[in-house]
Protein backbone atom coordinates (compact mmCIF):
# COMPACT_ATOMS: atom_id res chain seq x y z
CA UNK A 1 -13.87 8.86 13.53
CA UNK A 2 -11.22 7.16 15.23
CA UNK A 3 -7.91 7.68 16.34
CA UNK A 4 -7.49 10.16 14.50
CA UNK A 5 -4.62 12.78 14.79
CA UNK A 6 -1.76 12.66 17.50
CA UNK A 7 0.00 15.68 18.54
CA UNK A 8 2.94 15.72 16.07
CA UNK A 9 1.20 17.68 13.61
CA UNK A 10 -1.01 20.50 13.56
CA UNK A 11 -4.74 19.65 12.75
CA UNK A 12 -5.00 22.32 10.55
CA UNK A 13 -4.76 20.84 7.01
CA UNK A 14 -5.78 23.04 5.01
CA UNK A 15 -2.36 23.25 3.06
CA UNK A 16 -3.46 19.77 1.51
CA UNK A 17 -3.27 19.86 -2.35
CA UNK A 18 -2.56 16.02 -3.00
CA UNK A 19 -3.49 12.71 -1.71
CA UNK A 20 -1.17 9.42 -1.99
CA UNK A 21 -2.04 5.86 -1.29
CA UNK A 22 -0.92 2.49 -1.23
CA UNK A 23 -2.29 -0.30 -3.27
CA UNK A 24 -1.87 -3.54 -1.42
CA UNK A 25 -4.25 -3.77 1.86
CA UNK A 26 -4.95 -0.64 1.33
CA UNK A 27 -6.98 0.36 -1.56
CA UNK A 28 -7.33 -3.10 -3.13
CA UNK A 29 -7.78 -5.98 -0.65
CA UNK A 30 -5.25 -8.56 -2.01
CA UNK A 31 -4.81 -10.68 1.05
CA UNK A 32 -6.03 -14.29 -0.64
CA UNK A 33 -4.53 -13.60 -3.92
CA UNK A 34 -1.09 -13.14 -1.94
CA UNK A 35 -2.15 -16.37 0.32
CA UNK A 36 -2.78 -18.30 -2.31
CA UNK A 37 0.63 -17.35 -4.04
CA UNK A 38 2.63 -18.15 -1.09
CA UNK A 39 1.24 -21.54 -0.26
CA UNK A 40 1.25 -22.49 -3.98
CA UNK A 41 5.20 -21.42 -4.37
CA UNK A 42 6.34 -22.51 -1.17
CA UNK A 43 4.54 -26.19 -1.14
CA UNK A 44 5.80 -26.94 -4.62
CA UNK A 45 9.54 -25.65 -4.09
CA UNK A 46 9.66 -26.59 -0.19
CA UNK A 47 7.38 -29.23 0.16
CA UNK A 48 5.82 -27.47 3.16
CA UNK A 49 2.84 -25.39 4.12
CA UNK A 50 3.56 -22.06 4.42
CA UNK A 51 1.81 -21.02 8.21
CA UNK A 52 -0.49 -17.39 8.34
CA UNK A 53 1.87 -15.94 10.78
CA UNK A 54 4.58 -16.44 8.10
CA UNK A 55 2.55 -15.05 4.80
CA UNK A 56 1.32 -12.06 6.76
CA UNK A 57 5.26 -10.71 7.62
CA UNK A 58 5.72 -10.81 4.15
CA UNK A 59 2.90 -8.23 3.60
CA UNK A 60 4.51 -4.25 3.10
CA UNK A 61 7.80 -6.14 2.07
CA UNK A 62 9.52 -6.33 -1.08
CA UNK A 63 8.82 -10.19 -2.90
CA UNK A 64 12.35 -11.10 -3.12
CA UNK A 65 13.26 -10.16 0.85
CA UNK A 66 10.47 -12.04 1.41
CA UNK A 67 11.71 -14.89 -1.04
CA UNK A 68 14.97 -15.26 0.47
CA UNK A 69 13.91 -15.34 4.53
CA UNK A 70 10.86 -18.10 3.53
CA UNK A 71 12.69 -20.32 0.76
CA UNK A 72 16.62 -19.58 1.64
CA UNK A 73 17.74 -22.91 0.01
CA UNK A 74 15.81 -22.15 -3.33
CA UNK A 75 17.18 -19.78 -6.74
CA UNK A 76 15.61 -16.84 -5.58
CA UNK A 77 14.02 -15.58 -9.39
CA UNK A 78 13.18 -19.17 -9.75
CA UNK A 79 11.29 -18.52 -7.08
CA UNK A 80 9.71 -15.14 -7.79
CA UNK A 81 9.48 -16.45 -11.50
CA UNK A 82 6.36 -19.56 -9.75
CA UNK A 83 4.92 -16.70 -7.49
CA UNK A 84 4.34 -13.73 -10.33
CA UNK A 85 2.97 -17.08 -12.94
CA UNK A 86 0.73 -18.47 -10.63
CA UNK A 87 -0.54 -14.87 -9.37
CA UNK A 88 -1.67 -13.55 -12.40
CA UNK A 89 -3.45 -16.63 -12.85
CA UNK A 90 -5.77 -16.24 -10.20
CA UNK A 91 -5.45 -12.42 -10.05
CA UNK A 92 -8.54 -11.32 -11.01
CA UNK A 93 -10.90 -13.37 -8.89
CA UNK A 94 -8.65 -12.76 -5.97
CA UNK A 95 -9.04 -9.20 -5.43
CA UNK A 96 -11.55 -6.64 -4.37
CA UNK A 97 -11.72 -3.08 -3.68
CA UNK A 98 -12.51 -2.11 -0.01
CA UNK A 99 -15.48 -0.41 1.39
CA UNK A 100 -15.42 3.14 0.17
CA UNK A 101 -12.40 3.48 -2.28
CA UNK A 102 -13.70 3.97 -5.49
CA UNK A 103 -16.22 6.94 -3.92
CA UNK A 104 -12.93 8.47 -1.65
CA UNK A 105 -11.36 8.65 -5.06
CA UNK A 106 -14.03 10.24 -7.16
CA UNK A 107 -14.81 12.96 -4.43
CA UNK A 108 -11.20 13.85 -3.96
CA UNK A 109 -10.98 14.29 -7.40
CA UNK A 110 -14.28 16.17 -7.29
CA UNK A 111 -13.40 18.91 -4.68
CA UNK A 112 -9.93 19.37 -6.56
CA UNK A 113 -7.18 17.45 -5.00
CA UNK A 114 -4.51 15.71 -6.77
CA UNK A 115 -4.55 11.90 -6.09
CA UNK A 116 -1.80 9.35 -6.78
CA UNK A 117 -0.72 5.30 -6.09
CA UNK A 118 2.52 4.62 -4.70
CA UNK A 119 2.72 1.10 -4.40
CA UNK A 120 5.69 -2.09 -4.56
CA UNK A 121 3.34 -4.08 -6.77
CA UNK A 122 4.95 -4.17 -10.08
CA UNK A 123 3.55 -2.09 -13.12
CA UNK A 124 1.37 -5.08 -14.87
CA UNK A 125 -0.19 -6.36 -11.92
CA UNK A 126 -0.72 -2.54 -10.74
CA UNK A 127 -2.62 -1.97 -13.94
CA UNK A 128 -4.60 -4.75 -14.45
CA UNK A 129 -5.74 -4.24 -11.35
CA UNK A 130 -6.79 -1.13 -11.82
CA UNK A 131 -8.19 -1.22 -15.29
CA UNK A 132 -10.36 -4.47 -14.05
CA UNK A 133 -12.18 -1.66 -11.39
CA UNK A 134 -12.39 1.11 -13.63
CA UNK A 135 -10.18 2.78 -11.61
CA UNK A 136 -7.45 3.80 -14.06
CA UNK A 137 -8.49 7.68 -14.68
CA UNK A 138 -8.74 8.37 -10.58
CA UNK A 139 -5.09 8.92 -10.33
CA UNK A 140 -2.96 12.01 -11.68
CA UNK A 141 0.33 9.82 -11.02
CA UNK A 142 1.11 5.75 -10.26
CA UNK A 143 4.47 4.63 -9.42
CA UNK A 144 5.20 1.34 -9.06
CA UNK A 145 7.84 -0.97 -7.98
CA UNK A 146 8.53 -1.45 -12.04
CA UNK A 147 9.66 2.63 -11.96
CA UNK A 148 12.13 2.75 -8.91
CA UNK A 149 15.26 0.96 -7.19
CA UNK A 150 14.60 2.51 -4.69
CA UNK A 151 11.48 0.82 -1.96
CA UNK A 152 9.48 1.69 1.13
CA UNK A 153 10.77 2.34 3.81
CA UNK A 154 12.69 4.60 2.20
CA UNK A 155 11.05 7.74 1.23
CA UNK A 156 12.00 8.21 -2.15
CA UNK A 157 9.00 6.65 -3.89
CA UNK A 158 6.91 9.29 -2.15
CA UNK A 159 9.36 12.12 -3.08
CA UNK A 160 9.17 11.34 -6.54
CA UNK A 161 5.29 11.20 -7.34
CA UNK A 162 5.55 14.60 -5.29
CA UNK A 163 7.82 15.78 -8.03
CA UNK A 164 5.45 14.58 -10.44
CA UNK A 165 2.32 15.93 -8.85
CA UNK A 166 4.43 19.19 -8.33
CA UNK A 167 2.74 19.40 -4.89
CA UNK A 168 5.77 19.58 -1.72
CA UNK A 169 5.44 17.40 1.38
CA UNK A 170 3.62 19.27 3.44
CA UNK A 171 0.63 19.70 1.11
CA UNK A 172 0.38 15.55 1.04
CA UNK A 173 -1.19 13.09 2.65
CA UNK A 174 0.27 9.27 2.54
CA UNK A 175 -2.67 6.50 3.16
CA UNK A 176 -0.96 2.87 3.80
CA UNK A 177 -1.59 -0.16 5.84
CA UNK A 178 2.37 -1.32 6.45
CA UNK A 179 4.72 -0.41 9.11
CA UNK A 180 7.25 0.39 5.35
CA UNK A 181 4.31 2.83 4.42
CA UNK A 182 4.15 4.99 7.68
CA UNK A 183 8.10 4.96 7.85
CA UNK A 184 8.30 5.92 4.13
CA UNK A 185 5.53 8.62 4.62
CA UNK A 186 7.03 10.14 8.10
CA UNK A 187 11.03 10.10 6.68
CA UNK A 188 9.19 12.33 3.26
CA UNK A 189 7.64 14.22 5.68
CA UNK A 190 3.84 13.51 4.28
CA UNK A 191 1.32 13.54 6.84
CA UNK A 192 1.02 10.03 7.38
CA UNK A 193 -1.97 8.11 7.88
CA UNK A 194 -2.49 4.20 8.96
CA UNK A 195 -5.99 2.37 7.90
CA UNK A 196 -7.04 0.09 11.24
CA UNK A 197 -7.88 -2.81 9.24
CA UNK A 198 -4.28 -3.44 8.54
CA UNK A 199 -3.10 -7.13 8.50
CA UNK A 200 0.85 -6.18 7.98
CA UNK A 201 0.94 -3.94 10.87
CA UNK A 202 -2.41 -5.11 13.40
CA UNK A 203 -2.99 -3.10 16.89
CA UNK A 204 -1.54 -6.03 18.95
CA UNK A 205 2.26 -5.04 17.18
CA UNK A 206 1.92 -1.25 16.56
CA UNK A 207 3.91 -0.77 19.93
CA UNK A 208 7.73 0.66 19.28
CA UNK A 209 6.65 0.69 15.63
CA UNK A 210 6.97 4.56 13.99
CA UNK A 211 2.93 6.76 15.17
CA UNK A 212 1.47 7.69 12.09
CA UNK A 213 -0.64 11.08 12.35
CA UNK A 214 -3.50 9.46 12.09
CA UNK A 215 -5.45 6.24 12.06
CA UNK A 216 -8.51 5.41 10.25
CA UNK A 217 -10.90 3.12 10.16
CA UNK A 218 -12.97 3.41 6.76
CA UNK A 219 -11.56 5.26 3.53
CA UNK A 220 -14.08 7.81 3.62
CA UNK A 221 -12.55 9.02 6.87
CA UNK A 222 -10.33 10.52 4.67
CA UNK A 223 -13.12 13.14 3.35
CA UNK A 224 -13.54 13.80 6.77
CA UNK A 225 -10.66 14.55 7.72
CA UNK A 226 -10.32 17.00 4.75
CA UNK A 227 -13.44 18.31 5.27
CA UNK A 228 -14.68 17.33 2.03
């Protein structure tokens, strides 16, 4: 296993009732469907080619922050309005689970803890998703960016699928793969946890950024951790 728990919290977890996790780069790997967005929205409205270094800060951040730093001289919902049309063109042959999420799931599930999704993907896009892996009974609560004002960083998302999962934060764990998810997960007081394969947050920029509890580097270090 790696990284796996600093010295902020106690190893002992044995309080753990529910497990939360993000959706983007973390569960579902939707890197070239988000690529593929960018470059298509910003080359037709900009006339440019949108550069890697500049489509991965937008990844953990809300679309329309993103929208206004990349496109500034452009109608911003015009500009969401191209990005959310051509995505869910392309959606489904543009994702893919990672290694190990479906079975993390199932045996969470299994030895009785209460999973949920708390993601800034909107509702549709969340469910379609989901539905398209079979995936849609593994969760006992989603929330999605279509049920909140209210985004990562800040920790209310998390507090409210607690509230819904009737579980408090220290019987939680928080999976994510942006520096938005470990703040969000810290400031609710979840025991946070980073996945290694990250592209929003990668070990070369993790320096002055919030320590998570723990970092893994496969899903099913989660069981282990659990001691499922």
């Amino acid at each position: 296993m790696s990284e796996i728990i600093t010295q902020k919290k106690a190893l002992d977890l044995s309080q753990i009732n529910a497990v939360l996790f993000d959706f983007d780069g973390t569960l579902m790997d939707t890197y070239d469907l988000i690529s593929a967005s960018w470059r298509h929205t910003v080359g037709a409205l900009a006339g440019r080619r949108v550069s890697d270094d500049e489509i991965r800060l937008t990844l953990g951040e809300m679309l329309e922050d993103s929208m206004r730093r990349l496109l500034p001289g452009v109608e911003t919902g015009r500009a969401m309005d191209l990005f959310r049309g051509y995505q869910r063109g392309i959606f489904l042959d543009r994702i893919r689970l990672f290694d190990g999420a479906e079975e993390v799931l199932r045996a969470l599930r299994e030895a009785g803890y209460r999973t949920a999704l708390v993601t800034s993907r909107l509702k549709g896009s969340t469910e379609r998703g989901l539905e398209h892996f079979g995936m849609t009974g593994l969760f006992d609560a989603v929330l999605t960016a279509s049920d909140t004002d209210v985004f990562k960083p800040d920790p209310t998302p998390i507090n409210m699928i607690l509230e819904r999962l009737g579980s408090d934060p220290g019987e939680a764990v928080y999976v994510g793969d942006a520096k938005q998810d470990i703040e969000a997960g810290l400031a609710a007081g979840v025991f946070t946890v980073l996945v290694d394969w990250s592209l929003a947050l990668p070990p070369e920029e993790r320096a002055g950024c919030p320590e998570p509890d723990a970092v893994i580097e496969d899903l099913r270090e989660i069981l282990k951790l659990l001691g499922v």
